[in-house]
N, C-alpha and C. Protein backbone atom coordinates (compact mmCIF):
# COMPACT_ATOMS: atom_id res chain seq x y z
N UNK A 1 -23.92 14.35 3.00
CA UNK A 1 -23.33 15.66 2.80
C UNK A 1 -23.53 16.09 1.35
N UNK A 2 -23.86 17.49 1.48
CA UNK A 2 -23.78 18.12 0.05
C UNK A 2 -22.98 19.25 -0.31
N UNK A 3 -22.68 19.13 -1.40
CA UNK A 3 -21.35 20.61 -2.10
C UNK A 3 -22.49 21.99 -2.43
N UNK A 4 -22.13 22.87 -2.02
CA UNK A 4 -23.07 24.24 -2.38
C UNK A 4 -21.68 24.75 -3.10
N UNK A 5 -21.68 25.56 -4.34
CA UNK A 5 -20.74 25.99 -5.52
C UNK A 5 -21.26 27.70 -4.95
N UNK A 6 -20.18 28.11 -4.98
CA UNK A 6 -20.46 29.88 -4.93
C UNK A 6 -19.43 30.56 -5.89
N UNK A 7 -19.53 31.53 -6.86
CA UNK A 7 -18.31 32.21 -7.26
C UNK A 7 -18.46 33.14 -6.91
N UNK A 8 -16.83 34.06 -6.18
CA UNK A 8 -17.45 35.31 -5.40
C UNK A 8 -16.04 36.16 -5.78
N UNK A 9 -16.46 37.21 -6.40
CA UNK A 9 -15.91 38.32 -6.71
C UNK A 9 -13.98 38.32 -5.91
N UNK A 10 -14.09 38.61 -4.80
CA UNK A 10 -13.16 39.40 -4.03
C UNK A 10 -12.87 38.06 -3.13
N UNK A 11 -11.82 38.26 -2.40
CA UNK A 11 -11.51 37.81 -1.03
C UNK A 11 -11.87 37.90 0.11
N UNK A 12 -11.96 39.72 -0.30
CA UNK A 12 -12.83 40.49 0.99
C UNK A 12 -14.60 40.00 1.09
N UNK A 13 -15.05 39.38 0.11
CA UNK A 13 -16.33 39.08 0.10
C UNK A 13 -16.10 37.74 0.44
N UNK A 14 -14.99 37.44 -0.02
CA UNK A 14 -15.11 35.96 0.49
C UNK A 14 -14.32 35.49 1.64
N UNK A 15 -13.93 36.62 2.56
CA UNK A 15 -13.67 36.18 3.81
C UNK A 15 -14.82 36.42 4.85
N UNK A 16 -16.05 37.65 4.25
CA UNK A 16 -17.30 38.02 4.85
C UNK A 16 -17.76 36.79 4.59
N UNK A 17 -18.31 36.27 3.95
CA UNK A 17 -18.75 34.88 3.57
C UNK A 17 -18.42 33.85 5.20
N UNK A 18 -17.32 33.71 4.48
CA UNK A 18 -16.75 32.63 5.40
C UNK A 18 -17.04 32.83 7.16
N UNK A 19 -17.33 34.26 7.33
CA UNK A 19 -17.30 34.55 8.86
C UNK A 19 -18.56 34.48 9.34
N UNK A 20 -19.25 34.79 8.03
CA UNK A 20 -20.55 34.54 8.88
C UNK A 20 -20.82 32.72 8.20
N UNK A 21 -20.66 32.11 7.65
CA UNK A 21 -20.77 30.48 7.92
C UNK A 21 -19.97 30.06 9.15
N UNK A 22 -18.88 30.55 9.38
CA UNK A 22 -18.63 30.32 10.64
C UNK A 22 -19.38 30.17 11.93
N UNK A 23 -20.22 31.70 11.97
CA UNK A 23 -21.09 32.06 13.08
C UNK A 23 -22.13 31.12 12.81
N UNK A 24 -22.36 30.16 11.86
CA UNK A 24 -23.61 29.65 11.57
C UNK A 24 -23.34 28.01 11.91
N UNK A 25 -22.17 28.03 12.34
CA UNK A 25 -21.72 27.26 13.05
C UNK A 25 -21.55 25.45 11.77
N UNK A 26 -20.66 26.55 10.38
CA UNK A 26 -19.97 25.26 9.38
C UNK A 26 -18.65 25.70 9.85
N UNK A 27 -17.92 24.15 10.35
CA UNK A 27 -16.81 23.90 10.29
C UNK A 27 -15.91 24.30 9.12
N UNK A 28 -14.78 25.40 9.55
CA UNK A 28 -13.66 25.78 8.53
C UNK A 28 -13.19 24.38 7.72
N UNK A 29 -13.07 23.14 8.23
CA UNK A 29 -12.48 21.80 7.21
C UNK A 29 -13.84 21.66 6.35
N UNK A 30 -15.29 22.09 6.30
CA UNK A 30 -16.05 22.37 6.12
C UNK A 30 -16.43 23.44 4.48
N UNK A 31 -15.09 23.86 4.65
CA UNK A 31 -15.49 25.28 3.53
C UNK A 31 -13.94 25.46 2.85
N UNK A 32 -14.34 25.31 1.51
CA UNK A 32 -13.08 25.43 0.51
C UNK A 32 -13.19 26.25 -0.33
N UNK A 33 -11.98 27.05 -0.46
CA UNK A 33 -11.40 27.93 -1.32
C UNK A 33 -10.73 27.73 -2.98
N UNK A 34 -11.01 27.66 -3.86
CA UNK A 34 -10.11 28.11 -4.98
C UNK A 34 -9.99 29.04 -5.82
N UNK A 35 -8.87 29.39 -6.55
CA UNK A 35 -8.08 30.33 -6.69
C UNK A 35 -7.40 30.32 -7.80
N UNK A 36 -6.86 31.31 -8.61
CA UNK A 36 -6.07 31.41 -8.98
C UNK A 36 -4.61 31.60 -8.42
N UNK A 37 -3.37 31.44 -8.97
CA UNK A 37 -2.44 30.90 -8.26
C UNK A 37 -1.68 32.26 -7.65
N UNK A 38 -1.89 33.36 -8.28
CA UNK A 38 -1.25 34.72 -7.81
C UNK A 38 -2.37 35.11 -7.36
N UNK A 39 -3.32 34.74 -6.58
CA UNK A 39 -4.60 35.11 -5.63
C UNK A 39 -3.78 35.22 -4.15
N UNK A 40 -3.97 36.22 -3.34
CA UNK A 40 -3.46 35.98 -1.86
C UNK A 40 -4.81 35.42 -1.05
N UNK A 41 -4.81 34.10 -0.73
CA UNK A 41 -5.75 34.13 -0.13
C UNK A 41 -6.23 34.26 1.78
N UNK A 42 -5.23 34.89 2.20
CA UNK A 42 -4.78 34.90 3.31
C UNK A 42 -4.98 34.00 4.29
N UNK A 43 -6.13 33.64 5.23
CA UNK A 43 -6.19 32.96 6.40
C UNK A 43 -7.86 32.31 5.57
N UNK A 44 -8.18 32.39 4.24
CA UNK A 44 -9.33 31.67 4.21
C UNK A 44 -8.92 30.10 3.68
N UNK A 45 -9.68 29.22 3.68
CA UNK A 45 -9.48 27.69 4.04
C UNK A 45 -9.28 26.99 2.51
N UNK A 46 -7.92 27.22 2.17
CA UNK A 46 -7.92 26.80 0.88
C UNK A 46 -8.39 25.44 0.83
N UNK A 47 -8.38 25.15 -0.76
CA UNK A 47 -9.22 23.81 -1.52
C UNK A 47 -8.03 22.70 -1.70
N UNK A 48 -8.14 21.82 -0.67
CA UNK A 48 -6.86 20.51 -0.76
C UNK A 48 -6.57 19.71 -1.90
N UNK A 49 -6.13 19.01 -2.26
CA UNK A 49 -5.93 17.90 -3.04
C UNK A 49 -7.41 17.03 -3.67
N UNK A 50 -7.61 16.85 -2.42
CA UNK A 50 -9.23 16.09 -3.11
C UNK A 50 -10.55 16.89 -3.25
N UNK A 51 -10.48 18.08 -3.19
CA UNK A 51 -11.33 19.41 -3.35
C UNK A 51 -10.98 19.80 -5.16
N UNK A 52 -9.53 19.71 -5.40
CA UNK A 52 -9.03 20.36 -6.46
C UNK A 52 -8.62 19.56 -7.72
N UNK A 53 -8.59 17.98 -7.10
CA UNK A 53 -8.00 17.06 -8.27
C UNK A 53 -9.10 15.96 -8.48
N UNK A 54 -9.21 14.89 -8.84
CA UNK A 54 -9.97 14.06 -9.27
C UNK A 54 -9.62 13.26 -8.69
N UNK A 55 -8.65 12.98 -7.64
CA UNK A 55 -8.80 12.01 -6.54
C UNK A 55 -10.01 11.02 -5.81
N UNK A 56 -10.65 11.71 -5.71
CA UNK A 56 -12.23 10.89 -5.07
C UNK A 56 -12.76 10.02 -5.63
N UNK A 57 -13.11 10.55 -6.99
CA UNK A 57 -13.31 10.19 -8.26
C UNK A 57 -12.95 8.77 -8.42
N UNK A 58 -11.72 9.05 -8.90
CA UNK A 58 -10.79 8.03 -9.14
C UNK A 58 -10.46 7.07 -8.32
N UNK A 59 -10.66 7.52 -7.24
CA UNK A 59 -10.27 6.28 -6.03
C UNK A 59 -11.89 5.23 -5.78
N UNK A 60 -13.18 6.10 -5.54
CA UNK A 60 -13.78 5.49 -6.22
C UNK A 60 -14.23 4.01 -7.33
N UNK A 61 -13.61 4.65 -8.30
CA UNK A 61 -13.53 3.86 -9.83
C UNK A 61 -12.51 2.89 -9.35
N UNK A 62 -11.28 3.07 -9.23
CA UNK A 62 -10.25 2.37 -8.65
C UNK A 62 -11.04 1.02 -7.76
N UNK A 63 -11.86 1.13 -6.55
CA UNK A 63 -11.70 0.68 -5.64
C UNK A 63 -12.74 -0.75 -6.50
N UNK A 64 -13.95 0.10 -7.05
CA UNK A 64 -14.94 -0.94 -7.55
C UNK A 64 -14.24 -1.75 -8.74
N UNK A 65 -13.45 -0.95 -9.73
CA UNK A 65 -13.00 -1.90 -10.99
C UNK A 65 -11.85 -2.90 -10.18
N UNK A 66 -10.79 -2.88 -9.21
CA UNK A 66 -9.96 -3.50 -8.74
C UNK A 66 -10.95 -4.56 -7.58
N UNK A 67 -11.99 -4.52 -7.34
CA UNK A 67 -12.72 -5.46 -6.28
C UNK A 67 -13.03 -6.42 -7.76
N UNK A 68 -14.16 -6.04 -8.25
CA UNK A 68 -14.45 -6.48 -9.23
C UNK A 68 -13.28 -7.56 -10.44
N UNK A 69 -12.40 -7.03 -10.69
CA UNK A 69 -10.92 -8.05 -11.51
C UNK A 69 -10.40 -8.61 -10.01
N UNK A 70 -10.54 -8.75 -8.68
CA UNK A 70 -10.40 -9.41 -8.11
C UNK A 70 -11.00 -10.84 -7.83
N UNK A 71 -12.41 -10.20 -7.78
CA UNK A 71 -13.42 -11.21 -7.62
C UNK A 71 -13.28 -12.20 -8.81
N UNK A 72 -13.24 -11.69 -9.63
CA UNK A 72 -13.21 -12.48 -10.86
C UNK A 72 -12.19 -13.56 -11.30
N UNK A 73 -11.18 -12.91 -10.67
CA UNK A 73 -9.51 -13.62 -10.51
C UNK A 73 -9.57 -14.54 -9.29
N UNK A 74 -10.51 -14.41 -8.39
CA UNK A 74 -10.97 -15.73 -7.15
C UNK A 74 -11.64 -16.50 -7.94
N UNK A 75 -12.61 -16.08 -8.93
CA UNK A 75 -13.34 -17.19 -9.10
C UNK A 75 -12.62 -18.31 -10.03
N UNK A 76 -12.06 -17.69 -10.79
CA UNK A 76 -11.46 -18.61 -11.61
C UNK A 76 -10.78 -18.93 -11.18
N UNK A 77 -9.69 -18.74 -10.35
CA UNK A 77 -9.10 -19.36 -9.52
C UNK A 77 -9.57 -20.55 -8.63
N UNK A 78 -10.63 -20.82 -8.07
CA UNK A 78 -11.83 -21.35 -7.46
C UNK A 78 -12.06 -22.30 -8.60
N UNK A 79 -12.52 -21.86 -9.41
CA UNK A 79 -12.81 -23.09 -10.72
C UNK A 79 -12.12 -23.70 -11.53
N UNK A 80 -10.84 -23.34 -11.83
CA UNK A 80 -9.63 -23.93 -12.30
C UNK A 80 -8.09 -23.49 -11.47
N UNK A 81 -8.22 -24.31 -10.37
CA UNK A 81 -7.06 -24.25 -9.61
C UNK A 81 -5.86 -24.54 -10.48
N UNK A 82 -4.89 -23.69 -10.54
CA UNK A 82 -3.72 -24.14 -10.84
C UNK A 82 -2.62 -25.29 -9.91
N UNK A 83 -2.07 -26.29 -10.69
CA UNK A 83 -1.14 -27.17 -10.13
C UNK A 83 -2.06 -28.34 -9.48
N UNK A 84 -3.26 -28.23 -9.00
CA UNK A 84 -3.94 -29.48 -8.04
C UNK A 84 -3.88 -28.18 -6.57
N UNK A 85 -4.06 -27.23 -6.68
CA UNK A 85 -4.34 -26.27 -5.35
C UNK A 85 -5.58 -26.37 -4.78
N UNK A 86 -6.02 -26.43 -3.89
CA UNK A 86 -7.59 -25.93 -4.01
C UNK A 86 -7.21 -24.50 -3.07
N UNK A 87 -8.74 -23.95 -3.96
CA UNK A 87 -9.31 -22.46 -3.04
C UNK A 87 -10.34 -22.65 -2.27
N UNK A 88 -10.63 -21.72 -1.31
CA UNK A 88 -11.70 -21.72 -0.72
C UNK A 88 -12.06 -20.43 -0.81
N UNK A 89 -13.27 -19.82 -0.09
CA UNK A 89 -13.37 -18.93 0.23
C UNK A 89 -12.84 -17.64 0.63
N UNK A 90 -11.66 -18.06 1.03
CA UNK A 90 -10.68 -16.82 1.92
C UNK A 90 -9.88 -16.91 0.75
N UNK A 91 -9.55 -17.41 -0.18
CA UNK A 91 -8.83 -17.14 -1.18
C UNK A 91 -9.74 -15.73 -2.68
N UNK A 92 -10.83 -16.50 -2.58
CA UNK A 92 -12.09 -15.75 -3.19
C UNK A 92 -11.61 -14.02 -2.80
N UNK A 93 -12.11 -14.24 -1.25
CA UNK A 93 -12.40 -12.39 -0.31
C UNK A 93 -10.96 -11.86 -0.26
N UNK A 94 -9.89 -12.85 0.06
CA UNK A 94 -8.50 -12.50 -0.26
C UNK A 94 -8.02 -11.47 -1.41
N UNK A 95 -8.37 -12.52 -2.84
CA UNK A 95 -7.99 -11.49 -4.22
C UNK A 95 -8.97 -10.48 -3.95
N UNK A 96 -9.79 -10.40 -4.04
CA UNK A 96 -11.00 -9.41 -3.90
C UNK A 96 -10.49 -8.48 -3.27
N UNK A 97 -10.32 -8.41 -2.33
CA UNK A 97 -9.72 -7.41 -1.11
C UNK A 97 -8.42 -6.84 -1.91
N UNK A 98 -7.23 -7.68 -2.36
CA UNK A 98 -6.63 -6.96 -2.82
C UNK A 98 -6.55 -6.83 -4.63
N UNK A 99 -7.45 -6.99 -4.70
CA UNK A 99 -8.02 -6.23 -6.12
C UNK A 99 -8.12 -4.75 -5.94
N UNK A 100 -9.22 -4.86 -4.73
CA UNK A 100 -9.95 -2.95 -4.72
C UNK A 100 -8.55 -2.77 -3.95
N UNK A 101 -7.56 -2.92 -3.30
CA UNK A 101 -6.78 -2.12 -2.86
C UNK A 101 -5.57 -1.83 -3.47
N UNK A 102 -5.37 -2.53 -4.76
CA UNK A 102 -4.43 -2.35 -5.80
C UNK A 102 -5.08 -1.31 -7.01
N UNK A 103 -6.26 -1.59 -7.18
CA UNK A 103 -7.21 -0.78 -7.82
C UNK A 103 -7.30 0.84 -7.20
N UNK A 104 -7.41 0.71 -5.95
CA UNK A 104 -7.37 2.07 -5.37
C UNK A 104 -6.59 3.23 -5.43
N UNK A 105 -4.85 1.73 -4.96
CA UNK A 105 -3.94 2.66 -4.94
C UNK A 105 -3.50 3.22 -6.18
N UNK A 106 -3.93 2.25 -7.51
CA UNK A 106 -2.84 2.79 -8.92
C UNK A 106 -4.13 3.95 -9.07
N UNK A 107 -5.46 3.91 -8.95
CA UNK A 107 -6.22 4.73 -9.68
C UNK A 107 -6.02 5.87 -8.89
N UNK A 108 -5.98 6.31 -7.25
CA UNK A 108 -5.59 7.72 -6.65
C UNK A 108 -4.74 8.21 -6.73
N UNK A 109 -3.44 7.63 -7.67
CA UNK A 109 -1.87 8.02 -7.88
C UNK A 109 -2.35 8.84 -9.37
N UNK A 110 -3.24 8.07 -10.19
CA UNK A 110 -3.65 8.44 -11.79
C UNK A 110 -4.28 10.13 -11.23
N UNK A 111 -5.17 9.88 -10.54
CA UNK A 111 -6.63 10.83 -10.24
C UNK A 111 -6.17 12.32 -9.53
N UNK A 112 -4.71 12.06 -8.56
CA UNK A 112 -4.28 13.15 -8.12
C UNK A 112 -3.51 14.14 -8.87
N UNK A 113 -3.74 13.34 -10.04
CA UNK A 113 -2.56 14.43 -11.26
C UNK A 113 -3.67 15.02 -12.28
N UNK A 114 -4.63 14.99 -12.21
CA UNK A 114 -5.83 15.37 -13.07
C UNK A 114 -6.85 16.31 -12.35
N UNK A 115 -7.04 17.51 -12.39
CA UNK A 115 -8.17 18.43 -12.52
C UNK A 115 -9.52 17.74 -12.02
N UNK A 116 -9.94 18.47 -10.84
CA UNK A 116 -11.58 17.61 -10.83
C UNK A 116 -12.32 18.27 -12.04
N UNK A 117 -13.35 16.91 -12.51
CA UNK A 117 -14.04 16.97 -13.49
C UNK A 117 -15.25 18.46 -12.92
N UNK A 118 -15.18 18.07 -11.63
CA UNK A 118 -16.68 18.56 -11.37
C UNK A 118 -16.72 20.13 -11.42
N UNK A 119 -15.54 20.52 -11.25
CA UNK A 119 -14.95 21.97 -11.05
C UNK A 119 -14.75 22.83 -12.80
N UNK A 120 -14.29 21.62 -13.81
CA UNK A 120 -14.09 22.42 -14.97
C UNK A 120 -14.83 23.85 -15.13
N UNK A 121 -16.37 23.69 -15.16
CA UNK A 121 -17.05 24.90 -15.81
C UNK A 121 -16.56 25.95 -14.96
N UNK A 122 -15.89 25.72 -14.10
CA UNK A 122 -15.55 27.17 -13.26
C UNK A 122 -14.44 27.50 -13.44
N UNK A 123 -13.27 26.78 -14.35
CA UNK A 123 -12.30 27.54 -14.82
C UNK A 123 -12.09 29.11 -15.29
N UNK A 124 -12.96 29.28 -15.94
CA UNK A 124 -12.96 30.76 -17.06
C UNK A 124 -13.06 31.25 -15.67
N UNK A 125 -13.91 31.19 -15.22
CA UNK A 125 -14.57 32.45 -14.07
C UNK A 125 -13.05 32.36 -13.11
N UNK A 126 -12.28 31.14 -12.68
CA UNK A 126 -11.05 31.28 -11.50
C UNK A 126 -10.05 32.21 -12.25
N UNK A 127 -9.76 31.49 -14.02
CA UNK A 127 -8.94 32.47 -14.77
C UNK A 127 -9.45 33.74 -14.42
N UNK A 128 -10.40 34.36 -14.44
CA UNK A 128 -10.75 35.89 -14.66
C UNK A 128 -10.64 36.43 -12.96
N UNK A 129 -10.39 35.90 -12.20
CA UNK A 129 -9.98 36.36 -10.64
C UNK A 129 -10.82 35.77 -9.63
N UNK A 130 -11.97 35.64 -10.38
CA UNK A 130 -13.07 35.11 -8.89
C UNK A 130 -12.52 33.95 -8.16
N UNK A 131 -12.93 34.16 -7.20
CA UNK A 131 -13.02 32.46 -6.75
C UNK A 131 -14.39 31.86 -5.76
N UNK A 132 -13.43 30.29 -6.28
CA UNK A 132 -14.82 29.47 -6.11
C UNK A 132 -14.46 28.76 -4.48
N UNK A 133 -15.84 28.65 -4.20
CA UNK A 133 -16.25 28.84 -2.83
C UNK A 133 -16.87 27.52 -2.93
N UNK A 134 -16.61 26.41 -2.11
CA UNK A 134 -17.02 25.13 -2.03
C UNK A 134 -17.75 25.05 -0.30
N UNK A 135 -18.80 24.52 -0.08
CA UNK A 135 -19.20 24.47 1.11
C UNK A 135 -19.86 22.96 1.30
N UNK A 136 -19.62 22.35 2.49
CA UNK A 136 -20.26 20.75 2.56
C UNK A 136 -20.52 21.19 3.74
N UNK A 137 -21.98 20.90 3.75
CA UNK A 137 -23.47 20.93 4.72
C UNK A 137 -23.98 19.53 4.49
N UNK A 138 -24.78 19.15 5.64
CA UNK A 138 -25.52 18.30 5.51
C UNK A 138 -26.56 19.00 5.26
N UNK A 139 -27.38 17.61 4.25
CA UNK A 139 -28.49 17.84 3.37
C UNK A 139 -29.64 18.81 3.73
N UNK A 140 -29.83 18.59 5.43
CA UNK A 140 -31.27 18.88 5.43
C UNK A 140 -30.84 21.07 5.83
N UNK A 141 -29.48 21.47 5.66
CA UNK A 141 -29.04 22.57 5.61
C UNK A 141 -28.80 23.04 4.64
N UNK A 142 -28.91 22.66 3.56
CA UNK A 142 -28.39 22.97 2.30
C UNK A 142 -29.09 24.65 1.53
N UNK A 143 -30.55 24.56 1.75
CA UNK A 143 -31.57 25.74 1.82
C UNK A 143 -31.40 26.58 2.70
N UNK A 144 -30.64 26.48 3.98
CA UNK A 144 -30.63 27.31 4.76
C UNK A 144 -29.15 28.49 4.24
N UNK A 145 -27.91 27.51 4.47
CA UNK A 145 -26.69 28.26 3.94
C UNK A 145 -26.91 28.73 2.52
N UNK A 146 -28.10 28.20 1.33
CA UNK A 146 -27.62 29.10 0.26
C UNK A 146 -28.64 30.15 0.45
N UNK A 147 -29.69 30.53 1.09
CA UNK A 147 -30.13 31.69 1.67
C UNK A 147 -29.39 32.67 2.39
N UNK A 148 -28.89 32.08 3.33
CA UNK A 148 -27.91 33.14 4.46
C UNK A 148 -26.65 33.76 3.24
N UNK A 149 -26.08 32.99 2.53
CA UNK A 149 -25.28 33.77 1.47
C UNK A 149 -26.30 34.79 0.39
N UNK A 150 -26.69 33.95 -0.42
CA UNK A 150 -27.38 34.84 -1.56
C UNK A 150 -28.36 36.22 -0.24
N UNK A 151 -29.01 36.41 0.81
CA UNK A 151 -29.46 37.15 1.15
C UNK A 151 -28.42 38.06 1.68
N UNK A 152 -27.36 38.23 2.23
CA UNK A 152 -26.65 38.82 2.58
C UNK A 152 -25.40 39.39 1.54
N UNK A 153 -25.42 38.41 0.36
CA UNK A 153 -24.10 38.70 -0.63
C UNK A 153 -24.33 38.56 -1.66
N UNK A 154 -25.33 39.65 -2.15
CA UNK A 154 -25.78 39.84 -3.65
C UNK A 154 -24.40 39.19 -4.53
N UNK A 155 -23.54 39.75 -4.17
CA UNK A 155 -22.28 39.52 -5.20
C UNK A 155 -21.91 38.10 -5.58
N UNK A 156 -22.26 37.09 -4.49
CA UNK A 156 -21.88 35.85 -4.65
C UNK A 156 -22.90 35.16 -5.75
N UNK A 157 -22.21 34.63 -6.33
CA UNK A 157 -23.13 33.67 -7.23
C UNK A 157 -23.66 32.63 -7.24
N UNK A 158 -24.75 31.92 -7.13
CA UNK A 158 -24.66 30.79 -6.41
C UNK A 158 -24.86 29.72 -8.02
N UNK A 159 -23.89 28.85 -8.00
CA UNK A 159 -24.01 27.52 -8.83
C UNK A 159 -24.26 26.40 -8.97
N UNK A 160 -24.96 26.24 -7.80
CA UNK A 160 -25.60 24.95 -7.85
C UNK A 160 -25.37 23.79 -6.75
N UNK A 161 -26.02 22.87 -6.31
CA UNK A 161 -25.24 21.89 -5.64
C UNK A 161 -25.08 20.32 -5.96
N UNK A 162 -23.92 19.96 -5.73
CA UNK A 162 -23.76 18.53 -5.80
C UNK A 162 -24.98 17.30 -4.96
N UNK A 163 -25.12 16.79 -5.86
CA UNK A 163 -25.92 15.63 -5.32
C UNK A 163 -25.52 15.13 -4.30
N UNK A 164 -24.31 14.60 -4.31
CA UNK A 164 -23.75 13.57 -2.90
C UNK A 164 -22.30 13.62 -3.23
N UNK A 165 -21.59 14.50 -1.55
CA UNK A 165 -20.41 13.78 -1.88
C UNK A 165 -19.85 13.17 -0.98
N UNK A 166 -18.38 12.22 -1.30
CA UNK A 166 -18.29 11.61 -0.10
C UNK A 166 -17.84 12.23 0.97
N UNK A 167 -18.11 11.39 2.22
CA UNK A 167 -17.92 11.80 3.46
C UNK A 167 -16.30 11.98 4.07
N UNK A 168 -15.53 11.17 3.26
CA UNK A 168 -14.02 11.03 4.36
C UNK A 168 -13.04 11.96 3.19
N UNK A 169 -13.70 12.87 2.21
CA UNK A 169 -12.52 13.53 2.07
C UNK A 169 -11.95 15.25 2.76
């Protein structure tokens, strides 16, 4: 999956938007909205938690640095047992496992209180009224939806797209 960035004037342009990605058959969980906070955005598909904060991100980072001080905390554990214990293996995948899931949970608690990074440059433009228009297509659509917009909605701007994002947010 890929992020297509749009900034688009109005609501009214950006509910035209949205109706015809609809007809083009992208799923509304599909297409995100942000805003400024006295924006009405009526029935279009606002931008959730992990659209708007650094959650992903962070959970991410979380999951690999907490696997990682896990693994590491098996091994030595493994190589200098405390008391006359021995470890095995399941002690190893054990910490490990709950490394990345202690890692996960403190880093998506950090990440949901912080601004996505990826969104900053579009601050000025949300301050000044526009809003930003997030769309996740798969890849081999990506040329198609930023045609069907930019040909139909001079007004929309198009900014670019994300390399890869993940799939389960």
């Amino acid at each position: 999956m890929r992020r297509i960035y749009f900034l688009v004037p109005s609501v009214a342009s950006a509910q035209a938007i949205v109706d015809e990605l609809l007809l083009a058959r992208i799923d509304a969980s599909h297409i995100h909205m942000l805003a400024r906070e006295d924006t009405p955005l009526e029935d279009l598909p606002r931008a959730s938690v992990a659209q708007s904060s650094d959650l992903v991100p962070a959970l991410q980072r979380g999951v690999a640095a907490g696997g990682l001080a896990g693994l590491l905390a098996g091994l030595l554990a493994i190589t200098f047992p405390p008391a006359g214990f021995v470890f095995g293996g399941g002690a190893l995948l054990g910490m490990t496992a709950f490394g990345a899931g202690f890692g996960a949970w403190m880093s998506s608690m950090v990440g949901a209180g912080l601004p996505n990074s990826r969104i900053e440059k579009f601050e000025k433009a949300i301050a000044e009224g526009q809003l930003l228009m997030m769309i996740d297509v798969s890849s081999p659509r990506v040329q198609e939806i930023e045609s069907l917009v930019t040909r139909h909605h001079a007004e929309a701007e198009l900014e670019g797209v994300d390399p890869n994002i993940p799939i389960f947010p």
